[in-house]
N, C-alpha and C. Protein backbone atom coordinates (compact mmCIF):
# COMPACT_ATOMS: atom_id res chain seq x y z
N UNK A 1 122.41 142.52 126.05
CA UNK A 1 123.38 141.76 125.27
C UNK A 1 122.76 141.27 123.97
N UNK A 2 123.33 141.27 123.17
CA UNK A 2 123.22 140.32 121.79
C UNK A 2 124.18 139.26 121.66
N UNK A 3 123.47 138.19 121.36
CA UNK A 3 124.20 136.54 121.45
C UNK A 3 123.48 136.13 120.13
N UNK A 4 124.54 135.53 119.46
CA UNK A 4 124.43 134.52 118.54
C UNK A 4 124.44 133.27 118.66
N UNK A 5 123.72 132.51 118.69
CA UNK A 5 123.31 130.99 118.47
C UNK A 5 123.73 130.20 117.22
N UNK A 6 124.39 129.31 117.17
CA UNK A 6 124.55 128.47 116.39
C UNK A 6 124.49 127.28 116.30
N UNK A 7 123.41 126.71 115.23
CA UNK A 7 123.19 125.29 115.82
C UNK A 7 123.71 124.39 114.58
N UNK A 8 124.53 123.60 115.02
CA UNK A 8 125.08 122.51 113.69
C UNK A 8 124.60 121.10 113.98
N UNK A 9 124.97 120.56 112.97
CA UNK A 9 123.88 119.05 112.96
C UNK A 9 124.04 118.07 113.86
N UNK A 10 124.96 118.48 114.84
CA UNK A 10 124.98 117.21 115.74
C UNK A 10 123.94 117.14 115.91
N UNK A 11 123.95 115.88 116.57
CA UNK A 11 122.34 115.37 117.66
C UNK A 11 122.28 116.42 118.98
N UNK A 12 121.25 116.44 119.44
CA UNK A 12 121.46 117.27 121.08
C UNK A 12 120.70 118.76 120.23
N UNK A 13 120.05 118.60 119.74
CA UNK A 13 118.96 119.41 119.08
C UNK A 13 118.62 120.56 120.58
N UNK A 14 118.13 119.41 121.81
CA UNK A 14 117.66 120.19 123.05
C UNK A 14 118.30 121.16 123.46
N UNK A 15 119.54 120.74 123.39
CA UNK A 15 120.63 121.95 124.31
C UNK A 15 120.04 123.00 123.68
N UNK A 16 119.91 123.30 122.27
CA UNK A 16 119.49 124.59 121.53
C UNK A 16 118.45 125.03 121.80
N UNK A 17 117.53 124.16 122.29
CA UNK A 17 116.26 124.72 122.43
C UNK A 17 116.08 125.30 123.61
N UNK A 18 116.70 124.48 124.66
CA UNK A 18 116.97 125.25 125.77
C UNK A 18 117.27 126.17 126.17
N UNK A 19 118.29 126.56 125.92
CA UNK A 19 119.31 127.03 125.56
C UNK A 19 118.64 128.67 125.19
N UNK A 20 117.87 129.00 123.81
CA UNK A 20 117.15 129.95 123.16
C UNK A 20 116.52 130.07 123.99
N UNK A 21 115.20 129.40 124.83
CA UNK A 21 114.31 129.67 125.55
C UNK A 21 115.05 130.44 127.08
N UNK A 22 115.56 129.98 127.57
CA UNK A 22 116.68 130.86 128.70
C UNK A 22 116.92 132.41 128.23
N UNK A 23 117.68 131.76 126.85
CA UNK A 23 118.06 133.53 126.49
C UNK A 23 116.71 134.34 126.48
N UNK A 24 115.92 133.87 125.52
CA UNK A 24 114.64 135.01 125.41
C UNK A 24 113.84 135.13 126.64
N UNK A 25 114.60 134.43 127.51
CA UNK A 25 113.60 135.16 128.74
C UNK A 25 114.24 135.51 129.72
N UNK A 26 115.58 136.01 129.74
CA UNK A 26 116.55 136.68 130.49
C UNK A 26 116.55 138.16 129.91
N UNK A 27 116.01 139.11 131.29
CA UNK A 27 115.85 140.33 130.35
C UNK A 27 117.37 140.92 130.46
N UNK A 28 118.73 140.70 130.35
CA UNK A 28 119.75 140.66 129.91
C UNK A 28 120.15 140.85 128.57
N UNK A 29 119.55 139.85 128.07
CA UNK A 29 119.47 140.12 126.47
C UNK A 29 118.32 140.52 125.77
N UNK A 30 119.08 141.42 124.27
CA UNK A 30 117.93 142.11 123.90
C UNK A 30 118.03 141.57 122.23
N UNK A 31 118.77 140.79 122.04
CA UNK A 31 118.59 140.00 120.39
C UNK A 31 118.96 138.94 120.23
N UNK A 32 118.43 138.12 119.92
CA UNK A 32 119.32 136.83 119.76
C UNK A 32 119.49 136.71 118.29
N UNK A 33 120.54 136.51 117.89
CA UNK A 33 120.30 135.99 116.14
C UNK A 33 120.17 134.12 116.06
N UNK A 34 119.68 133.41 115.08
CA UNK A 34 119.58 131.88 114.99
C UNK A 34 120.71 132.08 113.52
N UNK A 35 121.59 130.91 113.55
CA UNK A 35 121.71 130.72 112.79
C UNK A 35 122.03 128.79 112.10
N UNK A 36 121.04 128.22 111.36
CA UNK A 36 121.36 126.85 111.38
C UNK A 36 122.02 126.30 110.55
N UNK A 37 122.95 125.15 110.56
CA UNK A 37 123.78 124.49 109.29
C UNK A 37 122.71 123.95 108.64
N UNK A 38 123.45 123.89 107.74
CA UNK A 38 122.92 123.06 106.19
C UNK A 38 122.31 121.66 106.67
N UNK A 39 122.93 120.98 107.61
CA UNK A 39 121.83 119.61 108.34
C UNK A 39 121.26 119.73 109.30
N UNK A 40 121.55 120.74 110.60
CA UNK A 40 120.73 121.28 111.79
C UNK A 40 119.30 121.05 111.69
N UNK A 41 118.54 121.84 110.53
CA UNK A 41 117.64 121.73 110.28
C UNK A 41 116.74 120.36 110.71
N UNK A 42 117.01 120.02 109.83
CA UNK A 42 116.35 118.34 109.73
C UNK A 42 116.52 117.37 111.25
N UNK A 43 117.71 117.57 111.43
CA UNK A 43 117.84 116.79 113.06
C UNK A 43 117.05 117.79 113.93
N UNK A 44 117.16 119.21 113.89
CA UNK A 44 116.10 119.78 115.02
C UNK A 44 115.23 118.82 115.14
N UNK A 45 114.13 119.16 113.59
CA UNK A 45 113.06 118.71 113.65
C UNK A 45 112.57 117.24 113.47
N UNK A 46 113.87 116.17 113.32
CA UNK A 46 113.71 115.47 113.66
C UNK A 46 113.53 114.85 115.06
N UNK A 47 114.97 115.73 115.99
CA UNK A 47 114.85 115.20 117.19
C UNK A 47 113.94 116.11 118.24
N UNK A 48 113.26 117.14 117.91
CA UNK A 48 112.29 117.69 118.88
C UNK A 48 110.79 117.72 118.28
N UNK A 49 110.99 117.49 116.67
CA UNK A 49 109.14 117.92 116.07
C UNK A 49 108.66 118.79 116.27
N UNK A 50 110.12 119.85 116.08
CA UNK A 50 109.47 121.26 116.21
C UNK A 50 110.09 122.10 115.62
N UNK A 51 110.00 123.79 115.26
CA UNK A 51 111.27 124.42 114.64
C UNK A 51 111.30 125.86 116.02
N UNK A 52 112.27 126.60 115.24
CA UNK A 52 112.48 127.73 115.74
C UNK A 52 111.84 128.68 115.32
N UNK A 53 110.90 129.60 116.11
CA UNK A 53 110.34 130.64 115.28
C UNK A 53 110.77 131.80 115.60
N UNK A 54 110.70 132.92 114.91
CA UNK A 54 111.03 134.47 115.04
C UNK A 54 110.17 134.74 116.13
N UNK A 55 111.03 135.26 116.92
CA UNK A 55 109.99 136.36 117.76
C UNK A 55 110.60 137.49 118.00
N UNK A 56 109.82 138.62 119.07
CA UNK A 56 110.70 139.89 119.21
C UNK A 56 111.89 139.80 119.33
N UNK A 57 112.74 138.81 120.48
CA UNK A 57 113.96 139.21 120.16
C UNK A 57 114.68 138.31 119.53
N UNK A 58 114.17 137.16 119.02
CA UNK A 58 115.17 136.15 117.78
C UNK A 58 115.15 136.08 116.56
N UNK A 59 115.83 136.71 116.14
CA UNK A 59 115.92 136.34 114.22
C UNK A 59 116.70 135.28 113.67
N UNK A 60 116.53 134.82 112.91
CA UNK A 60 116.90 133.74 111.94
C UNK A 60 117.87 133.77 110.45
N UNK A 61 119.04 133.43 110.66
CA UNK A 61 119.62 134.33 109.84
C UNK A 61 119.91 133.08 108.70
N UNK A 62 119.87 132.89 107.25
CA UNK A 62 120.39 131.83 106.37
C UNK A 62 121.90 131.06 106.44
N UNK A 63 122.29 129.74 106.49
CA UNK A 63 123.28 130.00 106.72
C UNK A 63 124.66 130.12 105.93
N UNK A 64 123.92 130.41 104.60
CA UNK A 64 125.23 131.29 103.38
C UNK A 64 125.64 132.99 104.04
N UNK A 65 124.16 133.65 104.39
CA UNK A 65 124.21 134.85 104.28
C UNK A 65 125.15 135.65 105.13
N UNK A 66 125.95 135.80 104.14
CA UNK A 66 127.22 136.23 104.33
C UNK A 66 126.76 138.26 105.09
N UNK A 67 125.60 138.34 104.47
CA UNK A 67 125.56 140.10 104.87
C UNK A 67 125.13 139.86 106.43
N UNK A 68 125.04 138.94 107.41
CA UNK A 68 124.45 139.23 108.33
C UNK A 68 125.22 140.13 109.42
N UNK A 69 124.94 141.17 110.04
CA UNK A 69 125.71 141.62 110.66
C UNK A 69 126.68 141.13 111.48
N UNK A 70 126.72 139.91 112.00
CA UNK A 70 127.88 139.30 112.89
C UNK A 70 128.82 138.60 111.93
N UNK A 71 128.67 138.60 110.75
CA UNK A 71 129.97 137.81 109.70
C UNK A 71 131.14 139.35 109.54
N UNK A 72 130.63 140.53 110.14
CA UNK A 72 131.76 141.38 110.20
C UNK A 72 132.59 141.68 111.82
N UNK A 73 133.32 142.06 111.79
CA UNK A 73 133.97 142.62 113.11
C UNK A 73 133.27 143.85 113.72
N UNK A 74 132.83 144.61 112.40
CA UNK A 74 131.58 145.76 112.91
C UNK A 74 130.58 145.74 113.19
N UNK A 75 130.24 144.80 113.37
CA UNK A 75 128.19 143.97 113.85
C UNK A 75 128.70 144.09 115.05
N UNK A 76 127.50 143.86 115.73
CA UNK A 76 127.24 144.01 117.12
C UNK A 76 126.70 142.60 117.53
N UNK A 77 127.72 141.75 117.82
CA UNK A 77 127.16 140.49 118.34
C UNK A 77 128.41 140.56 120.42
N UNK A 78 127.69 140.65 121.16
CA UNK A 78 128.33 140.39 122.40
C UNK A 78 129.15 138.91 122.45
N UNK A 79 128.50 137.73 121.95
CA UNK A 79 128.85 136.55 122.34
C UNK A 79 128.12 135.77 120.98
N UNK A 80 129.02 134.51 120.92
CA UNK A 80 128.69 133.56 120.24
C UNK A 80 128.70 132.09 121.01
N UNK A 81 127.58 131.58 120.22
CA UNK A 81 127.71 129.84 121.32
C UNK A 81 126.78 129.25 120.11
N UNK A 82 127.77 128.35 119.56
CA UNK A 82 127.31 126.81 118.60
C UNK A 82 127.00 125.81 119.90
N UNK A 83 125.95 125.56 119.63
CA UNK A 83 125.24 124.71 120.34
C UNK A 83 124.27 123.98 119.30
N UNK A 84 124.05 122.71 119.35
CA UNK A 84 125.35 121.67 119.57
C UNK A 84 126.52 122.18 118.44
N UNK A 85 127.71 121.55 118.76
CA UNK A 85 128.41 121.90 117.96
C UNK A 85 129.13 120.63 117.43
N UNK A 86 128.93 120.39 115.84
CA UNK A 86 129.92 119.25 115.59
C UNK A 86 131.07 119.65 115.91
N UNK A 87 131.96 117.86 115.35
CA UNK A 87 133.32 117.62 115.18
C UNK A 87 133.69 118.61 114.24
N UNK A 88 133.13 117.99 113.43
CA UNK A 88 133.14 118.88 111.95
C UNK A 88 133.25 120.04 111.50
N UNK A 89 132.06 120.91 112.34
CA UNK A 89 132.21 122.47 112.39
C UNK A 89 133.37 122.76 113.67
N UNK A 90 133.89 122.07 114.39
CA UNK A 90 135.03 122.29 115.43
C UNK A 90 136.68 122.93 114.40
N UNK A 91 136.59 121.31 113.94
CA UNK A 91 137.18 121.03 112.55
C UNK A 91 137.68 122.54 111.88
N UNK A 92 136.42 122.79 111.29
CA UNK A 92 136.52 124.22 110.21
C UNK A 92 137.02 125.11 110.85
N UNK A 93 136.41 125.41 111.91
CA UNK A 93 136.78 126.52 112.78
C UNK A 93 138.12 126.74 113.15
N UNK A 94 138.39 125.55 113.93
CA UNK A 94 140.18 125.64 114.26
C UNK A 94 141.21 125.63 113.05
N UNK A 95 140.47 125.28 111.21
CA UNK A 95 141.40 125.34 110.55
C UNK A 95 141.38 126.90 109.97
N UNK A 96 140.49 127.28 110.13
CA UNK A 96 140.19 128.72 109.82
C UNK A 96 139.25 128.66 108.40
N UNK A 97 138.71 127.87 108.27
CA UNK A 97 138.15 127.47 107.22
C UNK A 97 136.28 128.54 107.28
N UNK A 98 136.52 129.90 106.60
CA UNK A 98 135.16 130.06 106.71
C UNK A 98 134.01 129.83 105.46
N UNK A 99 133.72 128.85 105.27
CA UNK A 99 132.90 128.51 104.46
C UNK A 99 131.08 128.54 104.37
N UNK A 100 130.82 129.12 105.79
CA UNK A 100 129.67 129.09 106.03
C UNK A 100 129.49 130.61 107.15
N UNK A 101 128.35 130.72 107.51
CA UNK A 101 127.71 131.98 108.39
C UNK A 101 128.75 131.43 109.55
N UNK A 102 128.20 130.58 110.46
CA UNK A 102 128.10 129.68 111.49
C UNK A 102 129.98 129.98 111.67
N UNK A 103 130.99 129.08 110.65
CA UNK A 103 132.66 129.31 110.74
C UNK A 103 132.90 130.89 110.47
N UNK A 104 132.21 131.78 109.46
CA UNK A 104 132.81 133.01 109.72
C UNK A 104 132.28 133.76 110.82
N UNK A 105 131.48 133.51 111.42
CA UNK A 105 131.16 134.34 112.60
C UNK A 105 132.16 133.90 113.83
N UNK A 106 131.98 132.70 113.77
CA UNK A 106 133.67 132.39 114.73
C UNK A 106 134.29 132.47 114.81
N UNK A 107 134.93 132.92 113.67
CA UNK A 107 136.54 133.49 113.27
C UNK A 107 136.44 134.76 113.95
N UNK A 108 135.01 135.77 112.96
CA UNK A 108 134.93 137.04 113.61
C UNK A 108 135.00 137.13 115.14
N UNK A 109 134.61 136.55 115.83
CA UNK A 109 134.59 136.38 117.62
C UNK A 109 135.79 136.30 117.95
N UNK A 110 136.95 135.25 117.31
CA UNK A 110 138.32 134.78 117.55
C UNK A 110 139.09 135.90 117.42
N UNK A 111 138.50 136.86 116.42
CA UNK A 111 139.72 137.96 115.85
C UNK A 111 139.41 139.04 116.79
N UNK A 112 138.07 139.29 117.05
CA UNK A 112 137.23 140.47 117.91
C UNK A 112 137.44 140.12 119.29
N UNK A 113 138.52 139.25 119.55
CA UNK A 113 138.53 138.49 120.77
C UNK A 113 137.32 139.07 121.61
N UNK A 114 135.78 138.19 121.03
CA UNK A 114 134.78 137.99 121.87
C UNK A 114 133.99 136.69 122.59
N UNK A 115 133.67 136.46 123.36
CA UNK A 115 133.13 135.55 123.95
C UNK A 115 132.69 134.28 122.48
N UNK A 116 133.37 133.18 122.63
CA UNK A 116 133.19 132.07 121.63
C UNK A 116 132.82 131.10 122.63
N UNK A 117 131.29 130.42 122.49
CA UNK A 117 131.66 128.72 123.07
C UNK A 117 131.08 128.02 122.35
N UNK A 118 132.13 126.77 122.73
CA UNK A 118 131.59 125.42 121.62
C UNK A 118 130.86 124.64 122.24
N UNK A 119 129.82 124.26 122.06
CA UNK A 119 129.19 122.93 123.12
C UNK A 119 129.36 121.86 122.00
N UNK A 120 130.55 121.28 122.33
CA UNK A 120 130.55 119.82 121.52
C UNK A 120 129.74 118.79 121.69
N UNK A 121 129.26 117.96 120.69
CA UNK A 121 128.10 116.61 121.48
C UNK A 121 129.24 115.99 120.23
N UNK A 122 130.48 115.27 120.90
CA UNK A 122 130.94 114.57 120.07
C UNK A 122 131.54 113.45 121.34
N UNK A 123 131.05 112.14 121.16
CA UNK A 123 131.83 111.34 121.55
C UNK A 123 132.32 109.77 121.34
N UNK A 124 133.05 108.99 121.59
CA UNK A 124 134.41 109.47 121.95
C UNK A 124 134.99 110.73 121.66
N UNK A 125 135.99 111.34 122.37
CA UNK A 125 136.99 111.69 121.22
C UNK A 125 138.02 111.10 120.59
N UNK A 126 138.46 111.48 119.30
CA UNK A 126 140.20 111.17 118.51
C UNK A 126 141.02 112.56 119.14
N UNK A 127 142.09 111.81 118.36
CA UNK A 127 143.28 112.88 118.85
C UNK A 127 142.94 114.31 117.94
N UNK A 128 142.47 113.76 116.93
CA UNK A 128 142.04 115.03 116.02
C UNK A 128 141.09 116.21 116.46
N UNK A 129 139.93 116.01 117.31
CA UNK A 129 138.73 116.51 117.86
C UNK A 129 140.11 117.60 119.09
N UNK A 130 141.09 116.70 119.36
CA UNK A 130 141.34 116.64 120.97
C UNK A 130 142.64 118.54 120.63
N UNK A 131 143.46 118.01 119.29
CA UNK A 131 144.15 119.14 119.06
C UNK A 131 143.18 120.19 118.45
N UNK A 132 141.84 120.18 117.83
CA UNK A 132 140.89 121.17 117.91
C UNK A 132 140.48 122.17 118.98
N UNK A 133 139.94 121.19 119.80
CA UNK A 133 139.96 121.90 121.01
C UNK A 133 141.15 122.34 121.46
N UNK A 134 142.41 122.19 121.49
CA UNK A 134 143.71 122.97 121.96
C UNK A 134 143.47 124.41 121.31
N UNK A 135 143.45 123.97 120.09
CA UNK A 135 143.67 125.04 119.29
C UNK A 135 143.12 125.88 119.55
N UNK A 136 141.34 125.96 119.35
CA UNK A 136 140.45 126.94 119.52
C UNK A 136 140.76 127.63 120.58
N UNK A 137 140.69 126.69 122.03
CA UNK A 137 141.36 127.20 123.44
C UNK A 137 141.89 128.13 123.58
N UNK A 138 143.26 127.52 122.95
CA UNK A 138 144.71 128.77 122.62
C UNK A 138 144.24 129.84 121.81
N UNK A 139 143.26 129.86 120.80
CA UNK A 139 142.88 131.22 120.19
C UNK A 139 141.39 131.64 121.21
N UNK A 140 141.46 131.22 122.27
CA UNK A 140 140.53 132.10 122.71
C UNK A 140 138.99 131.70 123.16
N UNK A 141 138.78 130.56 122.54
CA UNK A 141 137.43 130.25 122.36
C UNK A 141 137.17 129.31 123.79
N UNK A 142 136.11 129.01 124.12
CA UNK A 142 135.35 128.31 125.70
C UNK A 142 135.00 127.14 125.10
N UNK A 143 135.89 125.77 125.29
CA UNK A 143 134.92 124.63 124.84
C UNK A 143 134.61 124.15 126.00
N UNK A 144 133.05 124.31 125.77
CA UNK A 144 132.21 123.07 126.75
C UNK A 144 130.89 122.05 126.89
N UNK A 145 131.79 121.20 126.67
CA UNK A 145 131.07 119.83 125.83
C UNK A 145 129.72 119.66 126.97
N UNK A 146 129.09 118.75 126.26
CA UNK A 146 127.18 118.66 126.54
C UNK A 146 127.43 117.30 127.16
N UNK A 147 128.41 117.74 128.80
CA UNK A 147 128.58 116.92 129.75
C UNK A 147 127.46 117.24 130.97
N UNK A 148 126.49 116.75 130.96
CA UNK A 148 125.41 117.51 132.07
C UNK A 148 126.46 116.48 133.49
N UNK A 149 125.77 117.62 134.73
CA UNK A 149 125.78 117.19 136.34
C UNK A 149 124.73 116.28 136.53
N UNK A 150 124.89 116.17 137.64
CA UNK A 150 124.50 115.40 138.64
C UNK A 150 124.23 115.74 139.54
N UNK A 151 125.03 116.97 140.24
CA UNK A 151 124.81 117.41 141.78
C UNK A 151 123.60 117.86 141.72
N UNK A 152 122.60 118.62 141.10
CA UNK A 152 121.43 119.12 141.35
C UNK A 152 120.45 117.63 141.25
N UNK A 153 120.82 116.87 141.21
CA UNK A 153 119.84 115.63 141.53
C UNK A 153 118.75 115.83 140.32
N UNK A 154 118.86 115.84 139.01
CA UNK A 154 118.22 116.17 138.19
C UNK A 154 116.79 115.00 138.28
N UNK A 155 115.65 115.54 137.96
CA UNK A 155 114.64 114.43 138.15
C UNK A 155 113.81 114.49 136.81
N UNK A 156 114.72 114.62 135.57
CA UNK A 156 114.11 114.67 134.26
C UNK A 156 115.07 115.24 133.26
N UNK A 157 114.80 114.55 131.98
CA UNK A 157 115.69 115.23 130.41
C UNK A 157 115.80 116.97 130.81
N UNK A 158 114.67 117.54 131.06
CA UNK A 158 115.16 119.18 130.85
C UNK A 158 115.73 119.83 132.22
N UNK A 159 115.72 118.82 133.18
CA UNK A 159 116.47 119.36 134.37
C UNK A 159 117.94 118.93 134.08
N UNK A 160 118.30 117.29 133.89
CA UNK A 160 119.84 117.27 133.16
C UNK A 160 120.05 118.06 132.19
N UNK A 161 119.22 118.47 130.97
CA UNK A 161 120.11 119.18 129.88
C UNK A 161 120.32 120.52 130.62
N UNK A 162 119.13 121.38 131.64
CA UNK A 162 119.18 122.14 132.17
C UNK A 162 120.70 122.53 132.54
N UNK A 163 121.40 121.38 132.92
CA UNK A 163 122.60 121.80 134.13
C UNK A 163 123.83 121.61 132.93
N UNK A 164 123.74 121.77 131.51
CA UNK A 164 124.57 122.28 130.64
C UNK A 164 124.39 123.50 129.90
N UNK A 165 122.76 123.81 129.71
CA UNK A 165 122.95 125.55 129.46
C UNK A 165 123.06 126.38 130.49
N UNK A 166 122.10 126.09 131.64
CA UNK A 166 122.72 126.85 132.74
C UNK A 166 124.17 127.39 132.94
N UNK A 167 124.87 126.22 132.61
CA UNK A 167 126.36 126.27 132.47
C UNK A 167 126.86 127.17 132.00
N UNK A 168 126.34 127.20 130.94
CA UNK A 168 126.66 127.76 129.69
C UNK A 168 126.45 130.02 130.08
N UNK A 169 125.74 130.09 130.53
CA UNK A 169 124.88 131.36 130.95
C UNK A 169 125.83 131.83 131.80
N UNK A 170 126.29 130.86 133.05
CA UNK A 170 127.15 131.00 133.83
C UNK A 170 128.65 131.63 133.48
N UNK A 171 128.75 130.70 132.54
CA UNK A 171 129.80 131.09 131.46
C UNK A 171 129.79 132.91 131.22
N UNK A 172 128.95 133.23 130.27
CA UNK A 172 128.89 134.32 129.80
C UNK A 172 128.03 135.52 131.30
N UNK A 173 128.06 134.76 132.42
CA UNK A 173 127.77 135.56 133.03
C UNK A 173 126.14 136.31 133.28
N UNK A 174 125.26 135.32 132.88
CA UNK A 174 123.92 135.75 132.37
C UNK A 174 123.19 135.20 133.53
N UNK A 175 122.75 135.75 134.75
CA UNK A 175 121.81 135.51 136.10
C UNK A 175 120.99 134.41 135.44
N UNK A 176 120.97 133.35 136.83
CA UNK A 176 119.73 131.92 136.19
C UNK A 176 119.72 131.51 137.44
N UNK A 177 118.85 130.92 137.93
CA UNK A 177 118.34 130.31 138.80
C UNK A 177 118.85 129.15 139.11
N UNK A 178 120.07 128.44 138.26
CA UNK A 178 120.82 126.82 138.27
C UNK A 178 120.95 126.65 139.42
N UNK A 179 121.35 125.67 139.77
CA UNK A 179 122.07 124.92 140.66
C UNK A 179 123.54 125.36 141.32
N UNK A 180 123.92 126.03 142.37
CA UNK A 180 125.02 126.37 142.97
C UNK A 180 125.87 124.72 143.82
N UNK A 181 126.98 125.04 143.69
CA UNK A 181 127.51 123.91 144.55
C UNK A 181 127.83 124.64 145.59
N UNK A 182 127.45 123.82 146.91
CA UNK A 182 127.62 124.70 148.03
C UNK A 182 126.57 125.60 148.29
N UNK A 183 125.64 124.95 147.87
CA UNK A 183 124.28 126.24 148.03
C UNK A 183 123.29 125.18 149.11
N UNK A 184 122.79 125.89 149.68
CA UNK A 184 121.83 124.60 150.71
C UNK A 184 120.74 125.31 150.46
């Protein structure tokens, strides 16, 4: 598989990191692309003190660059997942607004009806966030907010964030070792 990553400036930097590290070591997939917003950046490395680096299978794509192969319907991207994902970039997305890599690659997923998920780290919600999510829904897209479990009795930060990318994998169907309910 090839999955696109997208990380926008919410806070919850981890989910992404997680998140990448899962993928590149699920031999399932064979590319990951990165692609970060215009503030992502800075909160990564603010909230982990660390960045993302290239390796064999992750590239890093700018996030103007409009030539990257997944801003067309003819690229080869299997799945997309903004993680974290603002209000904001929710926002763009459901208005159809592509102004960036990150919103036209979502559109492209929406139109290519391919695997889209949002991991929102927005909370409360408004009613505004709330008809976003309808929307996207109704066109297709998987929102699922960076609500971690409980049932696996998490005994640390990367075992709770654990039980929202896990999720997430589950989602797209990608073998992981998580937590089953009903599993003894």
């Amino acid at each position: 598989m090839k999955i696109l990553v997208a990380i926008t400036g919410a806070s919850g930097s981890i989910y992404a990191q997680r998140l990448l590290l899962n993928l590149e070591n699920s031999p399932k997939i064979d590319k990951i692309s990165v692609v970060f917003s215009k503030n992502a950046i800075k909160i990564y490395e603010s909230e982990l003190k660390t960045t993302v680096k290239e390796t064999k299978k992750i590239q890093i794509f700018e996030a103007q660059d409009f030539t990257a192969p997944f801003a067309s319907g003819s690229g080869e991207c299997d799945a997309m997942i903004i993680c974290p994902c603002s209000a904001g970039s929710l926002g763009r997305i459901a208005s159809g607004v592509s102004d960036s890599l990150i919103t036209r690659a979502a559109d492209v997923m929406l139109k290519e009806r391919r695997p889209l998920i949002l991991v929102l780290r927005e909370t409360p919600y408004n009613l505004i966030h709330i008809k976003n999510m309808e929307t996207l829904t109704l066109a297709g897209a998987i929102i699922c907010p960076a609500c971690p479990s409980f049932y696996s009795n998490p005994q640390n930060i990367t075992q709770l964030v654990d039980t929202v990318v896990l999720r997430i994998l589950d989602i797209l169907k990608i073998p992981n070792n998580g937590f089953k309910w009903g599993k003894n």
